[in-house]
Structure formats: structure tokens, C-alpha cells
Protein backbone atom coordinates (compact mmCIF):
# COMPACT_ATOMS: atom_id res chain seq x y z
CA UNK A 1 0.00 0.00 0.00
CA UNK A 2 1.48 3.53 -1.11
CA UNK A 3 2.37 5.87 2.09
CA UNK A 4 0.04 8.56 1.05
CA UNK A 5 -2.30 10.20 3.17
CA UNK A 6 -5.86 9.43 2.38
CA UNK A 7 -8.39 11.86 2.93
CA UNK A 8 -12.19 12.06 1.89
CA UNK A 9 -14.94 13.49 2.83
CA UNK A 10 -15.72 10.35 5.71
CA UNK A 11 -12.31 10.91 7.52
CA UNK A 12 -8.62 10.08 6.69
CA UNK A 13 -5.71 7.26 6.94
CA UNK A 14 -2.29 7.69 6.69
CA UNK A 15 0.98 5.68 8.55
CA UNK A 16 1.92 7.07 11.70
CA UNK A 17 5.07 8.91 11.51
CA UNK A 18 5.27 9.56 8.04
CA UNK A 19 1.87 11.28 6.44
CA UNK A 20 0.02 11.21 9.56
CA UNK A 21 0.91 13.07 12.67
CA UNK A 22 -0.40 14.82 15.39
CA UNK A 23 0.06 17.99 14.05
CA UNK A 24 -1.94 16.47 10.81
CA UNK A 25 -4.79 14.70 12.97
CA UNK A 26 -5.15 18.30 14.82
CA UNK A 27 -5.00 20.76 11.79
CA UNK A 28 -8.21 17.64 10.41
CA UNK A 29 -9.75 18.48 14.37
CA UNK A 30 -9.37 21.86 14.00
CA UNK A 31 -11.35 21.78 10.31
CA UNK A 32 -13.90 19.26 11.60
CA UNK A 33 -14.35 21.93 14.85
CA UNK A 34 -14.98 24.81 13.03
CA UNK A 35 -18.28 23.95 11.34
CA UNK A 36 -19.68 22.56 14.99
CA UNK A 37 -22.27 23.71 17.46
CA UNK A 38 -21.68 24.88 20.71
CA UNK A 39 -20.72 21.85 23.01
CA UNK A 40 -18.65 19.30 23.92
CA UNK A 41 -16.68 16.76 21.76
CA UNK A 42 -16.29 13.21 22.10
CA UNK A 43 -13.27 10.80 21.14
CA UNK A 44 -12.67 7.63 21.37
CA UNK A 45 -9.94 5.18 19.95
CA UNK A 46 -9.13 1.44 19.10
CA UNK A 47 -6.31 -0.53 20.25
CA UNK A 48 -3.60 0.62 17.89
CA UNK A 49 -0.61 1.51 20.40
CA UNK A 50 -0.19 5.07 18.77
CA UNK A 51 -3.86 5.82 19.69
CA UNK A 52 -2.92 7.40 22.92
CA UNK A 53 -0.99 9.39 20.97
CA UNK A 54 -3.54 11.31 19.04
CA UNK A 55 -5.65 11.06 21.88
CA UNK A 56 -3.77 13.14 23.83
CA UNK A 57 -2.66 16.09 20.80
CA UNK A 58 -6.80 15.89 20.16
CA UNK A 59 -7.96 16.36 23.71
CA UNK A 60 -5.27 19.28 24.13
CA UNK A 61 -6.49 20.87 21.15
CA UNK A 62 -10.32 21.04 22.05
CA UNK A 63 -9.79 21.85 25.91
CA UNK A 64 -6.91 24.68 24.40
CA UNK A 65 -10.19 26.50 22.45
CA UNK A 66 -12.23 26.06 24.87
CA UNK A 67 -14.25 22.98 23.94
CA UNK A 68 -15.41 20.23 27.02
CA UNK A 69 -14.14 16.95 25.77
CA UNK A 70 -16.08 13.57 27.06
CA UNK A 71 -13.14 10.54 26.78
CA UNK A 72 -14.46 7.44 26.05
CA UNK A 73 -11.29 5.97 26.02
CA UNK A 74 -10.74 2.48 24.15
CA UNK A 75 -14.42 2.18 22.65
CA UNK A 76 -15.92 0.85 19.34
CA UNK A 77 -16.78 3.28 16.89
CA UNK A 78 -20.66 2.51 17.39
CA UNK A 79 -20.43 2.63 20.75
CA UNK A 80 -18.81 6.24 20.14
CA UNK A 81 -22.03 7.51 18.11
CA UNK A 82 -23.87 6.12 20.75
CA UNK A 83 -22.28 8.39 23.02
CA UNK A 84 -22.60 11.44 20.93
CA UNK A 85 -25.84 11.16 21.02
CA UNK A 86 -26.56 10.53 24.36
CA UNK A 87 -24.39 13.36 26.02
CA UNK A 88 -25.83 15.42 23.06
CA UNK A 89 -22.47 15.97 21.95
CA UNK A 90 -22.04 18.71 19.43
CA UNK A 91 -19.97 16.00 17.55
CA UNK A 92 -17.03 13.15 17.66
CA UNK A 93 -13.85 11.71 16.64
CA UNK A 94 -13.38 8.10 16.79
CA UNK A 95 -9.12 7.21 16.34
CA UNK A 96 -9.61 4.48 14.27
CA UNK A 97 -7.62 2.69 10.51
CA UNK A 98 -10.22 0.29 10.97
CA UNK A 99 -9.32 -3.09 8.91
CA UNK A 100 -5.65 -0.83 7.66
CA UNK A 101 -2.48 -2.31 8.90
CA UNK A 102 -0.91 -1.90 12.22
CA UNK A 103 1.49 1.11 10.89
CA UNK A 104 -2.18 2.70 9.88
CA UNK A 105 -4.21 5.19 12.27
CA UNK A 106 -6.74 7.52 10.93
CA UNK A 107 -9.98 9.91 12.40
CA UNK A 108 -13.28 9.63 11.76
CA UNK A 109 -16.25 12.07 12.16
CA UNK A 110 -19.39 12.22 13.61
CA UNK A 111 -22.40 14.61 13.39
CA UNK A 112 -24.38 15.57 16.51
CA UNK A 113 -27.17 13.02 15.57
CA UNK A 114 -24.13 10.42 16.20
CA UNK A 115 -23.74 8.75 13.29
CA UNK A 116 -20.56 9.24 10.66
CA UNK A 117 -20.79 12.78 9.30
CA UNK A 118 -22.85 12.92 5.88
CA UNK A 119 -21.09 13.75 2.58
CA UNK A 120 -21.73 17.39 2.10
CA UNK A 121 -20.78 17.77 5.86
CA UNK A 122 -17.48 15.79 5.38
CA UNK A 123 -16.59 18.15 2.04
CA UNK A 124 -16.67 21.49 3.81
CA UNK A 125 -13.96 19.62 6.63
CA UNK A 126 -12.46 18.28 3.97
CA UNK A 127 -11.88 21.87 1.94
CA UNK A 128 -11.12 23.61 5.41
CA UNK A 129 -8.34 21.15 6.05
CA UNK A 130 -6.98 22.01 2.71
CA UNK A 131 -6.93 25.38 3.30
CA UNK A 132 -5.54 25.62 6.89
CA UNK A 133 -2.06 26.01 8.01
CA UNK A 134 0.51 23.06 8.37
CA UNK A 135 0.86 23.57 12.23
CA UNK A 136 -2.57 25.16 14.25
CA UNK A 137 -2.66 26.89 17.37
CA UNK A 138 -6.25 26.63 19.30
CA UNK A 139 -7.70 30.19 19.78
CA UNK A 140 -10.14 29.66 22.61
CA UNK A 141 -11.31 32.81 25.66
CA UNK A 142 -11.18 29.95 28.54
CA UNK A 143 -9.74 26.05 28.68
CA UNK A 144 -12.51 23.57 28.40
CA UNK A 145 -12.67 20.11 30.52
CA UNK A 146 -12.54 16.52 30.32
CA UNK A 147 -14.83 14.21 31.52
CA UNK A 148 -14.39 10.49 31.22
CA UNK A 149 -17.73 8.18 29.96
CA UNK A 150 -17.43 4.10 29.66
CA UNK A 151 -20.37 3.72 26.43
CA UNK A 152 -20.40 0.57 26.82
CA UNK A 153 -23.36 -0.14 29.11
CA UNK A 154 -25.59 2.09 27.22
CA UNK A 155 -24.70 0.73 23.75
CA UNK A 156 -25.27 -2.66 25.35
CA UNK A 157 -29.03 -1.72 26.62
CA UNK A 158 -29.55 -0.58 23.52
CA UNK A 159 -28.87 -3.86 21.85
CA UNK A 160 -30.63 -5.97 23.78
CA UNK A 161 -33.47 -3.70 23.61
CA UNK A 162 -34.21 -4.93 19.54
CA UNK A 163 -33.57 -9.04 20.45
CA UNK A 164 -35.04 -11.75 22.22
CA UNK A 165 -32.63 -11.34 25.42
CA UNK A 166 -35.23 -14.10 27.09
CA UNK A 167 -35.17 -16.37 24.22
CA UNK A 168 -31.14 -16.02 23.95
CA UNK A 169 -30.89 -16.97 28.24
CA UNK A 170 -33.12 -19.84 27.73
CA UNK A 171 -30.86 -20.94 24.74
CA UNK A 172 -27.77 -20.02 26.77
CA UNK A 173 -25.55 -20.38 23.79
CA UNK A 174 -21.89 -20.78 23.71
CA UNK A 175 -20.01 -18.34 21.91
CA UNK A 176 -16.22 -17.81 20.97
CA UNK A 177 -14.93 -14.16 20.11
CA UNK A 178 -11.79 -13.09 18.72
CA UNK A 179 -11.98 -9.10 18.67
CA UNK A 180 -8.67 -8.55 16.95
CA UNK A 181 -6.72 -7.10 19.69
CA UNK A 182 -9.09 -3.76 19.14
CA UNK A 183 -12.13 -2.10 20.83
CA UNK A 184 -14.53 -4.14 20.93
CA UNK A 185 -13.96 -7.04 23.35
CA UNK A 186 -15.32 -4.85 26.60
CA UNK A 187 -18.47 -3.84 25.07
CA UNK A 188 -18.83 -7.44 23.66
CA UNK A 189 -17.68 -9.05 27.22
CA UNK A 190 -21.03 -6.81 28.74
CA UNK A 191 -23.08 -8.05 26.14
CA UNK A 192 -22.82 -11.80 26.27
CA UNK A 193 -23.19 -11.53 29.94
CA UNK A 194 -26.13 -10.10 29.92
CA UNK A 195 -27.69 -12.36 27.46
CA UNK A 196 -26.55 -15.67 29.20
CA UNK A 197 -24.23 -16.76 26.88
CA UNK A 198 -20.92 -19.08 28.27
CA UNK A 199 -18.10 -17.12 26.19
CA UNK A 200 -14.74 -17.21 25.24
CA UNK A 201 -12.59 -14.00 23.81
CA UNK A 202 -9.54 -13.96 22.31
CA UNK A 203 -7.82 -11.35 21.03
CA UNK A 204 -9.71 -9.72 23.95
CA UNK A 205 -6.33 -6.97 25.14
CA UNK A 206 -6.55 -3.84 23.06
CA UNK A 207 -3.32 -3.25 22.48
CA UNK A 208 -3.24 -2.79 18.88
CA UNK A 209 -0.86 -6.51 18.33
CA UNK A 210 -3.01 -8.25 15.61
CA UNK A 211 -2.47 -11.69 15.49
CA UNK A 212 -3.66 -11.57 11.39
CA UNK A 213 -4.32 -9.06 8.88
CA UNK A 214 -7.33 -6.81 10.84
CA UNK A 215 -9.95 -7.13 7.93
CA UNK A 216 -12.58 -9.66 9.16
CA UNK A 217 -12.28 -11.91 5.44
CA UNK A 218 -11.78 -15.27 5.44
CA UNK A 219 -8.57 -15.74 3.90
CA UNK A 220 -6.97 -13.41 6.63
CA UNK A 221 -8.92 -15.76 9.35
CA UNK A 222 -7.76 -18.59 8.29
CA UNK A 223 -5.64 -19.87 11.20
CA UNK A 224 -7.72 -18.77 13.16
CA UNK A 225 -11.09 -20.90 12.69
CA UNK A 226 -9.94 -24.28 13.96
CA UNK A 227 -9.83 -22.61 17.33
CA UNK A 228 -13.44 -22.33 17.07
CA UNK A 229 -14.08 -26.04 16.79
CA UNK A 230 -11.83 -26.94 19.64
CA UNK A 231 -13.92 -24.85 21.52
CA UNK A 232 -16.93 -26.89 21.25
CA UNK A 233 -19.11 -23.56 20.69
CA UNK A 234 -22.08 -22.79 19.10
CA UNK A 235 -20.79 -20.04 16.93
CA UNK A 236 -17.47 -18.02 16.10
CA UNK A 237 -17.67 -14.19 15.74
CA UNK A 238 -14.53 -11.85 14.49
CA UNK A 239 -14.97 -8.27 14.77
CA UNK A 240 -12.77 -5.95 13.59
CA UNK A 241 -10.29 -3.58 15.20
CA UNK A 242 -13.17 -0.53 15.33
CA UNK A 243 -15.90 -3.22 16.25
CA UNK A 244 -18.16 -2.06 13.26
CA UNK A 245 -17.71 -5.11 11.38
CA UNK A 246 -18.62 -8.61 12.33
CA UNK A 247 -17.59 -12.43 10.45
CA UNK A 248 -19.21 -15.26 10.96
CA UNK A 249 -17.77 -18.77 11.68
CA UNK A 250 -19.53 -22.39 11.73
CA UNK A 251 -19.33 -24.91 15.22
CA UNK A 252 -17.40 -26.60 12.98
CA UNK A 253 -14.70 -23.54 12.62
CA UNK A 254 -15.87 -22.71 8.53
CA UNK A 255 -16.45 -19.37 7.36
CA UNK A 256 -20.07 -18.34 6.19
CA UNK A 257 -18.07 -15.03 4.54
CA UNK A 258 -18.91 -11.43 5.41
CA UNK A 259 -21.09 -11.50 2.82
CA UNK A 260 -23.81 -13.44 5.20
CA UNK A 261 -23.60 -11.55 7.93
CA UNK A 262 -25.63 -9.05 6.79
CA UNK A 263 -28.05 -11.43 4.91
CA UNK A 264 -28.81 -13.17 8.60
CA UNK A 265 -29.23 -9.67 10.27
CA UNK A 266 -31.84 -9.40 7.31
CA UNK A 267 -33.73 -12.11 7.91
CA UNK A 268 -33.99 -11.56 11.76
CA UNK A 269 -35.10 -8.46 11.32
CA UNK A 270 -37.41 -8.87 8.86
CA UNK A 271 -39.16 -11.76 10.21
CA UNK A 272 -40.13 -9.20 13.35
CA UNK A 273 -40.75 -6.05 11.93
CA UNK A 274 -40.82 -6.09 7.88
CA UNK A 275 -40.07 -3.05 6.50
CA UNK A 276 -37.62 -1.42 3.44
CA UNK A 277 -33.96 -2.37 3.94
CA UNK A 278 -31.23 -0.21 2.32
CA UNK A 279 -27.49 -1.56 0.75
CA UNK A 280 -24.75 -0.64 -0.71
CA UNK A 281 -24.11 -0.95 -4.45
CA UNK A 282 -21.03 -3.33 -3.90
CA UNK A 283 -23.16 -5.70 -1.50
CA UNK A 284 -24.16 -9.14 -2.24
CA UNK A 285 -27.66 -9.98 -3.98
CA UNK A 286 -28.89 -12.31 -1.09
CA UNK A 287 -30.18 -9.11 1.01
CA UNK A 288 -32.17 -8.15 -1.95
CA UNK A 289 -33.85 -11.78 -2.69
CA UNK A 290 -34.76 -11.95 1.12
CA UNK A 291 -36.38 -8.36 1.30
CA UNK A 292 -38.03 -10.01 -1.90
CA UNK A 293 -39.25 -12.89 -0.05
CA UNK A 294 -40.65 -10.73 3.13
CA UNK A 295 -42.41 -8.32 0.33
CA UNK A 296 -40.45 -5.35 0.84
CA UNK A 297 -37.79 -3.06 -0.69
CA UNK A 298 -34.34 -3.25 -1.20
CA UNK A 299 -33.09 0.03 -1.86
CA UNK A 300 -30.01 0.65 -2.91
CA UNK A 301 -26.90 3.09 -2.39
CA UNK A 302 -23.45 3.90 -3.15
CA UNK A 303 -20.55 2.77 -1.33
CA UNK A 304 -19.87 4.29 2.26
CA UNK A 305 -21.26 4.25 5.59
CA UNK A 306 -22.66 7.78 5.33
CA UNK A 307 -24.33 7.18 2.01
CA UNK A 308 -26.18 3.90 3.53
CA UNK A 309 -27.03 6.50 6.31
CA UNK A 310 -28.33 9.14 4.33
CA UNK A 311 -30.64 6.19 2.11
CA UNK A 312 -32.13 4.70 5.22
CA UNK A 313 -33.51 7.90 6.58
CA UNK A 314 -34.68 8.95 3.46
CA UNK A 315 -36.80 5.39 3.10
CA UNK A 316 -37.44 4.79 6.44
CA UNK A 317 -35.44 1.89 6.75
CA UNK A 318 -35.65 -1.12 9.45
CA UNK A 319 -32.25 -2.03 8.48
CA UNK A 320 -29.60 -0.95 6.38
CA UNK A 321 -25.79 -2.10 5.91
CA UNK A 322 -23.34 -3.14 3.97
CA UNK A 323 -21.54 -6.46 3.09
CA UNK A 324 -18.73 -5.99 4.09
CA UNK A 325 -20.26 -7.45 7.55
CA UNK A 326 -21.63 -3.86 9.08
CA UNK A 327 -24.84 -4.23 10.24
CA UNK A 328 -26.73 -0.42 11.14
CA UNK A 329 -30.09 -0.98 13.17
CA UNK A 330 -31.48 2.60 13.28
CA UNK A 331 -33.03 1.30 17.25
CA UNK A 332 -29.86 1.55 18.43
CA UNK A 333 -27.32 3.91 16.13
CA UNK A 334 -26.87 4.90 13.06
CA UNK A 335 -23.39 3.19 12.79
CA UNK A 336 -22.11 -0.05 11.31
CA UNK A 337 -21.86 -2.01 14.63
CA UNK A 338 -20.83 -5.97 15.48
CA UNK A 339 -22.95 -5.84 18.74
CA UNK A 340 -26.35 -5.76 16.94
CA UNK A 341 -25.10 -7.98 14.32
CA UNK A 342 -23.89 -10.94 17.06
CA UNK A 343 -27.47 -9.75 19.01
CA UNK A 344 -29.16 -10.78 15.86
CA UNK A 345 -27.55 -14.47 14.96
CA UNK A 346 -27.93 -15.38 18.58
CA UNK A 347 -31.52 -14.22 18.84
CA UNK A 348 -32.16 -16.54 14.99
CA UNK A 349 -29.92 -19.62 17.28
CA UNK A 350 -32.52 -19.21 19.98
CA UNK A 351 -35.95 -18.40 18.53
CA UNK A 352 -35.66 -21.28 16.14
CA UNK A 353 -36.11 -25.03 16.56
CA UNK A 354 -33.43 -26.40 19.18
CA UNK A 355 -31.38 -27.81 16.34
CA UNK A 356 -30.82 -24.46 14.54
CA UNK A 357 -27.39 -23.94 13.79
CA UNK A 358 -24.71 -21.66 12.20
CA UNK A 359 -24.60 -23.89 9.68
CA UNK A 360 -27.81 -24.70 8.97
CA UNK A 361 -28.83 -20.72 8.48
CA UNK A 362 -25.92 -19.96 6.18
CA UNK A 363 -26.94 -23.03 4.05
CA UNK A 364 -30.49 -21.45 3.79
CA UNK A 365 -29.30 -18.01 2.37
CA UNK A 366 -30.13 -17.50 -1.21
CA UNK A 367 -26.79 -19.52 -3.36
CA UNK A 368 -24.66 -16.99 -5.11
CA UNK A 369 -20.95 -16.85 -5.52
CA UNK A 370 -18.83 -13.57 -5.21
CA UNK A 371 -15.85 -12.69 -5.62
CA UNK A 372 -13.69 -9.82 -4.63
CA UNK A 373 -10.14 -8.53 -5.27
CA UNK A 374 -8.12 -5.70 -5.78
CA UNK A 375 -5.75 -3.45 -7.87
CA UNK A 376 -2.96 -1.15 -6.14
CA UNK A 377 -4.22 2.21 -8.04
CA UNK A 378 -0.66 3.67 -9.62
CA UNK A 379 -0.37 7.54 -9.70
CA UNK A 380 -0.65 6.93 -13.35
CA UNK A 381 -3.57 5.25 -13.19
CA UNK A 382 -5.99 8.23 -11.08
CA UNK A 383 -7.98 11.00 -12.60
CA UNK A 384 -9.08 10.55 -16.78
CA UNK A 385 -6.78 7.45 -16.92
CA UNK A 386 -9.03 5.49 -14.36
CA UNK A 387 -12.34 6.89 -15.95
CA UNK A 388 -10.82 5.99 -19.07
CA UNK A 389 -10.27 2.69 -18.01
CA UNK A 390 -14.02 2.72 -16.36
CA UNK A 391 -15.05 2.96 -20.36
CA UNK A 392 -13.05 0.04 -21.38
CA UNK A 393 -14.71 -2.03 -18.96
CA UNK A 394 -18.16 -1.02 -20.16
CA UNK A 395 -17.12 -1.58 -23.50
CA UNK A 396 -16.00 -5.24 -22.55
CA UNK A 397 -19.62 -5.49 -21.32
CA UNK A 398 -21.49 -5.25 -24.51
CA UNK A 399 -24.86 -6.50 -22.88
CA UNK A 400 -24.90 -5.35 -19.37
CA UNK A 401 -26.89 -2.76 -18.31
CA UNK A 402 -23.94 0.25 -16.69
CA UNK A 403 -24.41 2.27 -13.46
CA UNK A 404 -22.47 5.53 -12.50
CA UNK A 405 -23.88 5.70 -9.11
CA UNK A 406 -20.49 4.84 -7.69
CA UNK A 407 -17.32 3.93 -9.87
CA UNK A 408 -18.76 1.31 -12.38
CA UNK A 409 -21.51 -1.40 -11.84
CA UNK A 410 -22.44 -3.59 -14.80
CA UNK A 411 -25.90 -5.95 -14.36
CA UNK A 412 -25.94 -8.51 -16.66
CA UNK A 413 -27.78 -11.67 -16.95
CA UNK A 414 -27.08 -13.30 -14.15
CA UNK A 415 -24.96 -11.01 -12.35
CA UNK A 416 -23.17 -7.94 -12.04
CA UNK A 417 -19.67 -6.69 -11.54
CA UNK A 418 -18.85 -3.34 -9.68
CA UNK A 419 -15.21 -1.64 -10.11
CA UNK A 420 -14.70 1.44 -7.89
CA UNK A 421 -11.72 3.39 -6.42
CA UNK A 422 -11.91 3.16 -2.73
CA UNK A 423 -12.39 5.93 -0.36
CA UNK A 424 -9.76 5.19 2.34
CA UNK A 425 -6.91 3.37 -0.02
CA UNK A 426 -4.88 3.61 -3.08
CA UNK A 427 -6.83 1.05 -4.49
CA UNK A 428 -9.43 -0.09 -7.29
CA UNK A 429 -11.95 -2.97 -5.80
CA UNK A 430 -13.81 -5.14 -8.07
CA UNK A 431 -16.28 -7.07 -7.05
CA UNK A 432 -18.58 -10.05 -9.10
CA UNK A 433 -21.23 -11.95 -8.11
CA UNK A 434 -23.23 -14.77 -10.71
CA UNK A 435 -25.34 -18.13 -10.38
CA UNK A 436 -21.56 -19.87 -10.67
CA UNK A 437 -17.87 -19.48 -10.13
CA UNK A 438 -17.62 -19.62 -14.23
CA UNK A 439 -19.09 -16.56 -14.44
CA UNK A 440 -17.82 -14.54 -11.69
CA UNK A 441 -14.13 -15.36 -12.77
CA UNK A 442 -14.64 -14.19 -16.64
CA UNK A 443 -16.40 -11.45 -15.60
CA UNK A 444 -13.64 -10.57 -12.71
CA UNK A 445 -11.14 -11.16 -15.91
CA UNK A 446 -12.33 -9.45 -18.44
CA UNK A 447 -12.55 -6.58 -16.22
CA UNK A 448 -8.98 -6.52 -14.81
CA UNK A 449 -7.78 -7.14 -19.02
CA UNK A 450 -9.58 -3.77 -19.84
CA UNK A 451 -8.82 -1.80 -16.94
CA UNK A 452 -5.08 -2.70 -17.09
């Protein structure tokens, strides 16, 4: 991955020491401040070990102008909106690379509704940063205070509030947990407690030392899932470093993909209170075929948290999400979040016939295959020459039917390919899904032929 710094309108990335500092996280603090309501600001961080670091430079910052800061310390990044929200915050910053490498850290924003800061929001930040000097110095009357909050219990009523929590005691499943080494094992460690589950975390220390790549996939959890099995468990979660994304893993220690983890969430939901669902453009067609099945709308938008965000309130949404294995119930925040989504599969465990299993619900999703990969986008390759390359694509696509809603989606019979430059990395994704694996690698080929 190139050591640039990546910024967008939903936050920015860079690697510690090099393109991000502390002077650069403040001077992006100092731009998200200045379009804020009166009030305090929260921030939060994952494991990483530098997050103290920008902890500390951000907290000096907003008490220097004047601002009350609420800590939340080590938190997940729902668990953060949640408690933006709740202390009616004016907004937040959550210290988070999410799924990035270890050398990664980056901040993300949050409105005063608590949920990630909507796109137009995020561009004015965004042309503010660009526009302010290298090194800022906080221009407040009086000092502001910091006051420490742990989210966790809140987030955690919150939760159970949308499941079964007396179904889920009575079921008293056994679950194993490996939360990456990042935020989320103390708000998961309430959570199982107080729905009766016997538990297991590893990975449970936030202290930033992955044990495997951080992005929840399947390839990078690997070694991983025959720990599950030797657990003798009912099901294996993996949330990743932020907590916003949750994988799924068999009794038997196999990998249902991230893909399903938002098609179960689906059906739970929908089975209690049907209503439209909303997903992103890149996220797999089982969603869709079970709103089908339940008689309601699948609406869809483009890539990103916010957008998902700004699609569900427009529709009304019960759910919304995307598959990379973020799960946003609007009950509890409007934020990807792994609590609801492990809330969810245990309540389908325990609501069902005795025998339900892992298993069993993943092998009752709707059989597609999908694909994903990626290409490290060259300088020479940004700008006209990847739109250019968008067009070649399309060409190679005589009889799809083309989207521009984000980057390039192609529908064709059977199924559809999307190829889009990413928001947080120097990177094109591409991502096919079809009836068969024959038709998800040509279409995955032809694609990469024409872009490159």
C-alpha cells in the first residue's frame, strides 16, 4: 500500500510517523471543529498503540479553544455515536484505521445526531483542512474540561433492547470471540453476559498486536477458525479492530463469509418487523432476494457508511448495511456495529427449533458466488486514466446494463460486476457476483484485461 495520506470526505488514513501526525490529525480536528455547534466533543480510539498518541494532541487541542471533551477511552466506533448522542455531543472523533495495517491510524467524524458525518458535511472539513495552516494553534477565551464516559453499558441496553434477550438466556448459547486485539472485546464481554451466553474472547487486550491481517475476510482468518471447533461452541464471531464489522464462523470452525452476515441480520429483522432495507451498491444480492421474499424493498446506495445512512432515513429503513459485515439498526445507532449484528444471529440460534445452527442458516441463504479482489491504483492510473479505463470495462460489457452511481456497476444476466476506487486506499476494488464461479471469474477477468 502507497504511504500517502488518504483523505475524503468520511475521515482520513495515513501511517503514523510519516503522512500522519499529530500535528496532521489536529489541523483535520481543527477543520472538523470549526463547522460545529456549541458543546462538547467526544473521542474515542481502538487498540492501535499510537492511539494514545492522538488522543492526547486531540484532547489538548479542544480543551486549548475552549471545547469540554467527554473521553471514552478504548471504545468501538458505534459505541462512540452512541455516546454522541446521548451526552448530546455537538460532535465526535473516533481514532480508528479500521481493517488498515498496524502502521495505519486515521480519524473519523461524527455529526451531533451520532452517526458518521454525511457527505456534504465531510466536504466542507475536507476543503477547510486544505486550506488551513501546516501547524494550528487553538484560539479559545477559557480552557474547556474533560470528563471520562465508559459507552459501553448504554450501547449494550440498547442492543438488547431490539432481540429476544429471554429467548437467547433460555438458549444459553456458547459463543467464541476473537476481537482482533481492538475495541470491541469490553463492550462485547457486557453483552454476552447479559444475554446468558458461556463465552470465550480472544484477542480480547486492546493493544493494537493483531495476530492476522485486521480485515474480518476469510482468507486473513484462516488460522484462526480451527480454534473455534476446539472450543466446542455454538458459533465463532470476528470483529474488527473498530468493532463495526462482524464475520461469521460455523461450530465446525468454517467461514459463512462477510457477505452473510448481513443477509442473517436481514432475515432476523425482517421476520419481526418487515419493513424497506437499504445496501450498498457493492453488497451481495442475497439481502435483496430476502427483502423479496418478506415483500419489501431493497433500496439501494453507493458505497460508504454515510451514504447507507443518508438512504435509510430517506426510506425509512428497518435495516440498512453493507456487506462488508456492518450491520446499522437505526433502534440503536446509526453506525455499522458488530454488537447488533452478534445480538441478531444469537436471537435466529434461539428463537428457532433447538437444532438451529450456524450452519444450517448460512446453508439457507439464497446460493450466489462472489468474488472480490483488488488493484494497487498507480499515480498513473488516477484521474481521466481510471475513468478511461471505467469505459473500457463497459465496452468489454457489450450486454450489461452500466451504473455511474459509484465507480462502475455492470448488471448482466445473471450477475453484475462493480469496479470502484476506494475511499480510504490507493486502491481499485472489483467485485462479481453470478449463479456460478464460471461466471464470476470471466467477468472478474475481463474486467482486470480492460482496466489494465
Amino acid at each position: 500500500m502507497a504511504d500517502t495520506l488518504i483523505v475524503s470526505v468520511s475521515g482520513l488514513r495515513g501511517v503514523v510517523g510519516t503522512t500522519l501526525t499529530a500535528d496532521v490529525a489536529v489541523r483535520y480536528a481543527a477543520a472538523f471543529a470549526a463547522g460545529l455547534p456549541a458543546g462538547p466533543v467526544v473521542i474515542g480510539r481502538d487498540g492501535r498503540t499510537h492511539g494514545p498518541l492522538f488522543a492526547a494532541a486531540l484532547r489538548d487541542f479542544f480543551v486549548a479553544a475552549g471545547r469540554d471533551v467527554i473521553d471514552c477511552g478504548i471504545a468501538a466506533t458505534p459505541t462512540v455515536g452512541i455516546v454522541v448522542r446521548e451526552e448530546r455531543a455537538a460532535g465526535g472523533i473516533q481514532i480508528s484505521a479500521s481493517h488498515n495495517p498496524p502502521r495505519y491510524n486515521g480519524l473519523k467524524l461524527f455529526s451531533a445526531a451520532g452517526r458518521v458525518l454525511p457527505a456534504a458535511a465531510g466536504a466542507k472539513v475536507l476543503e477547510r483542512f486544505q486550506t488551513l495552516p501546516e501547524r494550528v494553534e487553538p484560539a479559545g477565551a477559557a480552557c474547556g474540561c474533560v470528563r471520562e464516559v465508559d459507552g459501553g453499558p448504554a450501547h449494550v441496553r440498547l442492543v438488547a433492547a431490539t432481540v429476544d434477550v429471554e429467548a437467547i438466556r433460555r438458549r444459553r448459547p456458547k459463543v467464541w470471540l476473537d476481537a482482533g486485539h481492538g475495541a470491541g472485546s469490553r463492550a462485547a464481554r457486557i453483552l454476552f453476559e447479559h444475554l446468558g451466553c458461556e463465552f470465550a474472547i480472544e484477542g480480547g487486550e486492546p493493544d493494537g498486536l493483531f495476530e492476522h491481517p485486521p480485515e474480518p475476510t476469510a482468507e486473513n482468518l484462516a488460522a484462526m477458525l480451527p480454534r473455534i471447533r476446539q472450543r466446542h461452541v455454538d458459533v465463532g464471531f470476528f470483529q474488527d479492530p473498530d468493532a463495526d464489522r462482524l464475520a461469521i464462523a460455523t461450530a465446525d470452525g468454517d467461514s459463512i463469509g462477510e457477505e452473510a452476515t448481513l443477509a442473517l441480520c436481514v432475515g432476523a429483522v425482517l421476520a419481526k418487523r418487515p419493513g424497506p432495507i437499504v445496501v450498498n451498491c457493492s453488497t451481495s444480492g442475497m439481502a435483496a432476494t430476502i427483502a423479496a421474499q418478506h415483500g419489501v424493498a431493497c433500496h439501494v446506495s453507493a458505497v460508504g457508511e454515510a451514504n447507507v445512512v443518508d438512504e435509510m432515513l430517506a426510506v425509512g429503513a428497518v435495516l440498512g448495511g453493507e456487506g462488508n459485515g456492518g450491520v446499522i439498526e437505526p433502534q440503536v445507532v446509526l453506525v455499522r456495529d458488530s454488537l447488533v449484528a452478534m445480538a441478531l444471529v444469537l436471537e435466529r440460534l434461539a428463537v428457532g427449533d433447538p437444532g438451529t445452527t450456524v450452519a444450517g442458516l448460512a446453508a439457507a441463504l439464497p446460493r450466489l458466488v462472489m468474488k472480490k479482489t483488488k488493484i494497487d491504483l498507480a499515480p498513473s492510473m488516477q484521474g481521466a486514466a481510471l475513468a478511461a479505463g471505467l469505459d473500457r470495462i463497459a465496452a468489454a460489457f457489450p450486454n450489461a446494463t452500466p451504473s455511474r452511481l459509484d465507480g462502475l456497476r455492470l448488471d448482466f444476466p445473471g450477475g453484475w460486476l462493480l469496479v470502484r476506487a476506494s475511499n480510504t486506499e490507493p486502491i481499485v476494488r472489483l467485485v462479481a457476483e453470478a449463479a456460478t464461479e464460471a461466471a464470476v471469474d470471466d467477468a472478474l477477468t475481463r474486467a482486470r484485461t480492460a482496466l489494465l
